[in-house]
C-alpha atoms as a PDB file:
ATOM      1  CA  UNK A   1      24.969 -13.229   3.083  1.00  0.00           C
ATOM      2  CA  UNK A   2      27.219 -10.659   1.846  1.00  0.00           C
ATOM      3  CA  UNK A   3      31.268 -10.589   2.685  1.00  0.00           C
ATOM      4  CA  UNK A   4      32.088  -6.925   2.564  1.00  0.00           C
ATOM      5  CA  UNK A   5      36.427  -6.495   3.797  1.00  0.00           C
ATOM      6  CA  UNK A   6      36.648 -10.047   4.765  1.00  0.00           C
ATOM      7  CA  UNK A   7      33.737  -9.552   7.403  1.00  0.00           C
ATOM      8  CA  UNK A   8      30.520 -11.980   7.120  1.00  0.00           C
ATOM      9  CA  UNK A   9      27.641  -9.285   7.305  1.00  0.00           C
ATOM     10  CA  UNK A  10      23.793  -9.709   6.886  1.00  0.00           C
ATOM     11  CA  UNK A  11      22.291  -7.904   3.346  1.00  0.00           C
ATOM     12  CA  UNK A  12      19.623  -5.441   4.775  1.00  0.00           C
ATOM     13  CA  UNK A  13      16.020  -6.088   2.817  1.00  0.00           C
ATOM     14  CA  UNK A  14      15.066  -2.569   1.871  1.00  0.00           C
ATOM     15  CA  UNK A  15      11.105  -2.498   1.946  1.00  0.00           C
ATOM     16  CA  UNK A  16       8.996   0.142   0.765  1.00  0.00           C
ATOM     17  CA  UNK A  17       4.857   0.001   1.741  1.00  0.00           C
ATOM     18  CA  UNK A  18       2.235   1.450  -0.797  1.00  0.00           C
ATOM     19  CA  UNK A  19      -1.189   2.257   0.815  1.00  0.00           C
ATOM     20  CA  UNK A  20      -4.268   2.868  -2.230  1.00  0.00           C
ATOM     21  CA  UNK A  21      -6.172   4.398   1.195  1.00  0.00           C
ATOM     22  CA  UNK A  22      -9.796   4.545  -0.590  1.00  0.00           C
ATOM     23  CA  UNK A  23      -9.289   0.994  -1.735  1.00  0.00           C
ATOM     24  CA  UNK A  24      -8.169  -0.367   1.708  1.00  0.00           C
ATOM     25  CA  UNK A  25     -10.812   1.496   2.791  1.00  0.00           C
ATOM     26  CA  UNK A  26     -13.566  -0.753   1.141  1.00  0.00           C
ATOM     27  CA  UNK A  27     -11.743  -3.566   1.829  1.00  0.00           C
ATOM     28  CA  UNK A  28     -11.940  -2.502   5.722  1.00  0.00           C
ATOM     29  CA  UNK A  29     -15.180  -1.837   5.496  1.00  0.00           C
ATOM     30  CA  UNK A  30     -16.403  -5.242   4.102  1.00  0.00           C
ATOM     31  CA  UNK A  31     -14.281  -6.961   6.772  1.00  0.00           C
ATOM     32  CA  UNK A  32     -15.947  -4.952   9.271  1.00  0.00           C
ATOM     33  CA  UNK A  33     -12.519  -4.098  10.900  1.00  0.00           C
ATOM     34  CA  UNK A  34      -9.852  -1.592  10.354  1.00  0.00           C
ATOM     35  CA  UNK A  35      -5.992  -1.923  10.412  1.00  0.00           C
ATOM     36  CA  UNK A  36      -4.174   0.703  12.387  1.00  0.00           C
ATOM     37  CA  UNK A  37      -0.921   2.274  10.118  1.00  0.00           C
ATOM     38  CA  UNK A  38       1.176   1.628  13.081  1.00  0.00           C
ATOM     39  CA  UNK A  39       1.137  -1.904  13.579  1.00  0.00           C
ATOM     40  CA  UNK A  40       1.398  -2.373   9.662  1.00  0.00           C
ATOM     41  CA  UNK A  41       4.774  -0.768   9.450  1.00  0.00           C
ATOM     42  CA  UNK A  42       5.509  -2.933  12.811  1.00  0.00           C
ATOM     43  CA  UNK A  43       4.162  -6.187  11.319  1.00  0.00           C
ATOM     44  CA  UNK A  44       5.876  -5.756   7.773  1.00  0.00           C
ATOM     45  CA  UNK A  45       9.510  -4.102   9.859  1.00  0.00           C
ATOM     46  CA  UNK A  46       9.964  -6.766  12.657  1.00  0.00           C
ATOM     47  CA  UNK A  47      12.573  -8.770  11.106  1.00  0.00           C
ATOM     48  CA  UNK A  48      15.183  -7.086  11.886  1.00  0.00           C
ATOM     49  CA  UNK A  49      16.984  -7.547   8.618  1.00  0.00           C
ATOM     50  CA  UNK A  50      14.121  -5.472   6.849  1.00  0.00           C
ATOM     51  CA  UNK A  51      14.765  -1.860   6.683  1.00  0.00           C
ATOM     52  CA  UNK A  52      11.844   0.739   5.933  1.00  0.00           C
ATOM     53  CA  UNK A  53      13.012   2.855   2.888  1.00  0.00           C
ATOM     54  CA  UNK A  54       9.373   4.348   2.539  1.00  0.00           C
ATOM     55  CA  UNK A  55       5.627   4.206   3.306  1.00  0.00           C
ATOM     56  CA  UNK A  56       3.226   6.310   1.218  1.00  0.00           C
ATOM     57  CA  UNK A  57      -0.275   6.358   2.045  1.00  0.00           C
ATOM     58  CA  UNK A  58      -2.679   7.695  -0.775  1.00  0.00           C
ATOM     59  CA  UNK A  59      -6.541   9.147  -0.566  1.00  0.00           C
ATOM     60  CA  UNK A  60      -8.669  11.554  -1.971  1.00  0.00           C
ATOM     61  CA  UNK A  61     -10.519  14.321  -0.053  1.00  0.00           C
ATOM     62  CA  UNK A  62     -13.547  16.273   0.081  1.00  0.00           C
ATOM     63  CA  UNK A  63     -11.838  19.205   0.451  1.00  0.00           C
ATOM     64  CA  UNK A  64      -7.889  20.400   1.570  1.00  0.00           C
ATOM     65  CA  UNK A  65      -9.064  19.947   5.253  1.00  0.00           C
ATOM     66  CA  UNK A  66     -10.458  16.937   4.800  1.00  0.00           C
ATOM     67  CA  UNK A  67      -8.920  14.253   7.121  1.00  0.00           C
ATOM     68  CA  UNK A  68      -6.455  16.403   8.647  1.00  0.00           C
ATOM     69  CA  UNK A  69      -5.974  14.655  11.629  1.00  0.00           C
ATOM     70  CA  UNK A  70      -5.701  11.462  10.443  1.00  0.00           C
ATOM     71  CA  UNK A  71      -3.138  12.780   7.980  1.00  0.00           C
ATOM     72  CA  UNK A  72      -1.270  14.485  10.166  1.00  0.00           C
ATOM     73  CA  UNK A  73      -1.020  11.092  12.264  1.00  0.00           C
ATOM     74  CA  UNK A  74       0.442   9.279   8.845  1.00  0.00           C
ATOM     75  CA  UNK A  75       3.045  11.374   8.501  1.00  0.00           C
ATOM     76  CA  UNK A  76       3.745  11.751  12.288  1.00  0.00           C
ATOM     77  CA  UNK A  77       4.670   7.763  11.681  1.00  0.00           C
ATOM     78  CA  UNK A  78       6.554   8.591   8.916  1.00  0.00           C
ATOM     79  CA  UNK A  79       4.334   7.662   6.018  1.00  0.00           C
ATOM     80  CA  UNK A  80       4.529  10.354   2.745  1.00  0.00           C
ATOM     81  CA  UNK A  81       0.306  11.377   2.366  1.00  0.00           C
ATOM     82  CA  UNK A  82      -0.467  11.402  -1.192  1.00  0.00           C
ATOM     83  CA  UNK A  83      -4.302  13.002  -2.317  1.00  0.00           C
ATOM     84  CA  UNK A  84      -6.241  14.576  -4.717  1.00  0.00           C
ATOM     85  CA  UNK A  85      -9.582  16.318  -3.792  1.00  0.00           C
ATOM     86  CA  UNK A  86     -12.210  14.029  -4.951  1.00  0.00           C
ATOM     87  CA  UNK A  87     -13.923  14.844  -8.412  1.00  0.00           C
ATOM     88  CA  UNK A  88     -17.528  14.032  -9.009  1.00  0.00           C
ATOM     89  CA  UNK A  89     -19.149  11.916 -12.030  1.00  0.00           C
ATOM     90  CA  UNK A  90     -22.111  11.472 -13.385  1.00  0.00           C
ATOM     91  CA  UNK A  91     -23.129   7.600 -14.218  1.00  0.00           C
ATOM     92  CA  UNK A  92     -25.630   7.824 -17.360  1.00  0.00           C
ATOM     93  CA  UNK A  93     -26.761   4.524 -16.840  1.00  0.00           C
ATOM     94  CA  UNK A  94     -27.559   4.502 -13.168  1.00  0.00           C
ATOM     95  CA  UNK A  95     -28.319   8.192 -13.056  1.00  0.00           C
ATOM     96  CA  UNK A  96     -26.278   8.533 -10.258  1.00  0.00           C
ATOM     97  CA  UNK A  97     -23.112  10.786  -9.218  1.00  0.00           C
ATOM     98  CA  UNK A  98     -19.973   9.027  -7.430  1.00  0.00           C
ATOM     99  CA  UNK A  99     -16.930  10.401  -6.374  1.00  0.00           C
ATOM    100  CA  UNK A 100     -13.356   9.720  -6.791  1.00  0.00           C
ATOM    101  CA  UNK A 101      -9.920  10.848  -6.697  1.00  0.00           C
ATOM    102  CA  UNK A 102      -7.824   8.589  -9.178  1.00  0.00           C
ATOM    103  CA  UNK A 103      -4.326   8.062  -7.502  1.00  0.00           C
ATOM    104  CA  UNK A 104      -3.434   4.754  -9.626  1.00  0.00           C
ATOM    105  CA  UNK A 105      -0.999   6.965 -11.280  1.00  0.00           C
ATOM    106  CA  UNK A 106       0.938   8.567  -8.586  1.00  0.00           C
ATOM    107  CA  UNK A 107       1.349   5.218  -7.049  1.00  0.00           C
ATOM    108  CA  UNK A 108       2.938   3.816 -10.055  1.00  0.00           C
ATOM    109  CA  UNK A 109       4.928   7.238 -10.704  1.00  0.00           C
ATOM    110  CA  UNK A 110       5.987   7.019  -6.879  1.00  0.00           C
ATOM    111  CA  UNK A 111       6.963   2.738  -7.461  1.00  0.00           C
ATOM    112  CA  UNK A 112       9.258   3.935 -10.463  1.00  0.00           C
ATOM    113  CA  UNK A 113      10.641   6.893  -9.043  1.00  0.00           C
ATOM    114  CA  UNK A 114      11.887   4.867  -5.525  1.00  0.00           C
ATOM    115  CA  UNK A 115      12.644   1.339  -7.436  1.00  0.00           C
ATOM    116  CA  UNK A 116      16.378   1.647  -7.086  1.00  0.00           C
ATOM    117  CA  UNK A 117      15.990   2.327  -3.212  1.00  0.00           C
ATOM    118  CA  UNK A 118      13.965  -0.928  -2.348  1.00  0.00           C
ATOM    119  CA  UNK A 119      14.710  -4.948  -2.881  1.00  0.00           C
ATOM    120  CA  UNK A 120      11.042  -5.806  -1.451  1.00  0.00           C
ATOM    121  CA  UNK A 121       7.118  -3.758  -2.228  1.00  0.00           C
ATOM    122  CA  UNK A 122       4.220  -4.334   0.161  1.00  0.00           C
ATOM    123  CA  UNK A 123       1.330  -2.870  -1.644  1.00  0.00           C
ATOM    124  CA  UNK A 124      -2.368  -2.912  -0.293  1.00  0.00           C
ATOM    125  CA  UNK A 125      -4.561  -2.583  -2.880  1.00  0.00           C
ATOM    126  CA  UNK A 126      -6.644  -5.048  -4.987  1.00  0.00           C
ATOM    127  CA  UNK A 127      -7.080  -2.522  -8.203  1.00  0.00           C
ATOM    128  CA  UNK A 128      -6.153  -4.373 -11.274  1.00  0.00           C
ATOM    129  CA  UNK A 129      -4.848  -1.251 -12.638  1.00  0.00           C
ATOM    130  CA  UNK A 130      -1.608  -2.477 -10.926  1.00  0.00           C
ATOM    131  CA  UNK A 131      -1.088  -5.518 -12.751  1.00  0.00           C
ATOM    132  CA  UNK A 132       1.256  -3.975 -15.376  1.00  0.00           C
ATOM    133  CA  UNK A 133       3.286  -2.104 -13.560  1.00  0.00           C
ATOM    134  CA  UNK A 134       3.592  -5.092 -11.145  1.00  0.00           C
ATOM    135  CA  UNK A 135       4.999  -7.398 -13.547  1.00  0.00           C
ATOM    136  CA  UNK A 136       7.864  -4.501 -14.736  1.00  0.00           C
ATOM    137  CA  UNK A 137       9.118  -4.116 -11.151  1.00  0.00           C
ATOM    138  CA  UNK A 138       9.128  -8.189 -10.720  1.00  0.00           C
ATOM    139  CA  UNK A 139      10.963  -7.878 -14.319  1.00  0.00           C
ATOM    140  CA  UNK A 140      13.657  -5.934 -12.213  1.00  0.00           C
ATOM    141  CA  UNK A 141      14.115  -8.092  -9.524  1.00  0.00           C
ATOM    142  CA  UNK A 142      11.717  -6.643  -7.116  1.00  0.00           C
ATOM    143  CA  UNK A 143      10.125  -9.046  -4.666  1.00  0.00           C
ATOM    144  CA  UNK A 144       6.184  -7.916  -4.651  1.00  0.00           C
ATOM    145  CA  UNK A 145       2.975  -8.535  -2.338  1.00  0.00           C
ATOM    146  CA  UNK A 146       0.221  -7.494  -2.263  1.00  0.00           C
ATOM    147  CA  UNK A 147      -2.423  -7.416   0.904  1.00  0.00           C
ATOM    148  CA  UNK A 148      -6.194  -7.189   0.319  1.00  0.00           C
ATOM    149  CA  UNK A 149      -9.236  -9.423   1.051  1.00  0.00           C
ATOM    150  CA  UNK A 150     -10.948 -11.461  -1.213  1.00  0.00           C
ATOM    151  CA  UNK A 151     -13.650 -10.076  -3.240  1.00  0.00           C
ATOM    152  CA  UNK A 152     -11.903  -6.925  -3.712  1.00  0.00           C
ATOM    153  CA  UNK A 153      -8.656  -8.153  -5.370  1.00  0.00           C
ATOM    154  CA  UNK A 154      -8.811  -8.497  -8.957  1.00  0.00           C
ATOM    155  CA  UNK A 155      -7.954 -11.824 -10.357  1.00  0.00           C
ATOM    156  CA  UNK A 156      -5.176  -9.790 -12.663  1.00  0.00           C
ATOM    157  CA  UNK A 157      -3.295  -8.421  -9.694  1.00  0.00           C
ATOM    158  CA  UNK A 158      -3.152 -11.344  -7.714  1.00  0.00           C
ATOM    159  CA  UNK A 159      -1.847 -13.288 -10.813  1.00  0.00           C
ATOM    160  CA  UNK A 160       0.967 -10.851 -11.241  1.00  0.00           C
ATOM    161  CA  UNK A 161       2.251 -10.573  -7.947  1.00  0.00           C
ATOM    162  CA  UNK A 162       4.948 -12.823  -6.454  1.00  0.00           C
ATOM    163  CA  UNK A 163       3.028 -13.455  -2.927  1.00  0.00           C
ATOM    164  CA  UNK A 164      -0.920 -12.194  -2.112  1.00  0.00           C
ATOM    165  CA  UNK A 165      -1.947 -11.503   2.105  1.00  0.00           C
ATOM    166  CA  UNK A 166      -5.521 -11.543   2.574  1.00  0.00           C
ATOM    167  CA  UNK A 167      -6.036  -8.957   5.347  1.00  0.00           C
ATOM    168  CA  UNK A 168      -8.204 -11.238   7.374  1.00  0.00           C
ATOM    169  CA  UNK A 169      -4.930 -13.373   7.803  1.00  0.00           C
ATOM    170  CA  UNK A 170      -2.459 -10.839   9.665  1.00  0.00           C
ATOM    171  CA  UNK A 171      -5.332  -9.078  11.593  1.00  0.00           C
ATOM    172  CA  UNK A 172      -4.369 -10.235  14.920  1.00  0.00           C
ATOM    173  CA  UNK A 173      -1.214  -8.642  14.129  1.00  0.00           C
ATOM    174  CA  UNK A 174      -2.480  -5.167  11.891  1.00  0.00           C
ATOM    175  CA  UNK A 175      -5.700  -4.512  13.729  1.00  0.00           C
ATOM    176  CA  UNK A 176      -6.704  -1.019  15.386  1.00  0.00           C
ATOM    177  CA  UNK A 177      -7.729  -1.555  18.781  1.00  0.00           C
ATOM    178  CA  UNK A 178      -8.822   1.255  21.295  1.00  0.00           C
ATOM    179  CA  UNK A 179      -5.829   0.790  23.477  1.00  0.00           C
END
């Protein structure tokens, strides 16, 4: 509690949500359900001392048109889209080509840039790439968790974080459903 001109009021927990799309994507996939971006800014905003400072959702493309629906939709709900048009590698070893888009740094650049507007991170994503820049923000004061599902968060991440969700745990609450 906070007194603010002799009046008791309630200190609002200013939340911010970070979605690594192509990661949660997997994840998704190897659950063999998908979460609707709806109910996850209901689920994580119900308390009503949480307030939504900002929800980024990140993916690469095939192209600029790519998804255009579905991003329209995120930012209809008032997430910020982040992508990059995929890029193509070649894997010497397996002889085979994969794609990619590499957002792991505007994530990071978008956590640092916002970290004096939120108290609390939700960030779903098991890329260990995170681990660093999850132990700075928890260095100032920043409550962290992350979601994913096991076997596809790295041991690193879930060590630095202050409190891990495993999707399969909130998906009566999270998941899309045709209605």
């Amino acid at each position: 509690m906070t007194y603010f001109n002799n009046c008791t009021c309630q200190k609002k927990d200013r939340l911010s949500i970070f979605v690594d799309g192509n990661n949660m994507f997997y994840a998704q996939q190897k659950n063999g359900w998908f979460f609707d971006p709806r109910r996850v800014l209901e689920y994580f905003t119900s308390d009503p001392t949480v307030t939504l400072i900002n929800a980024f959702w990140y993916t690469g493309l095939k192209d600029s048109q790519d998804q255009r629906g579905f991003r329209d939709a995120l930012i209809s709900l008032g997430y910020t889209v982040r992508y990059k048009i995929l890029k193509e590698y070649y894997d010497d070893s397996s002889g085979r080509y994969s794609q990619k888009a590499n957002l792991d740094i505007e994530i990071v650049v978008d956590m640092f840039n916002t970290v004096d507007q939120y108290d609390r991170v939700i960030l779903f994503s098991g890329d260990g790439d995170f681990e660093r820049a999850i132990e700075l923000l928890r260095s100032k004061n920043t409550h962290i968790t992350v979601v994913s599902t096991e076997g596809m968060i790295a041991r690193e991440l879930r060590n630095a974080t202050d409190r891990y969700i495993d999707l399969n745990d909130i998906r009566d609450k999270i998941e899309k459903t045709d209605s």
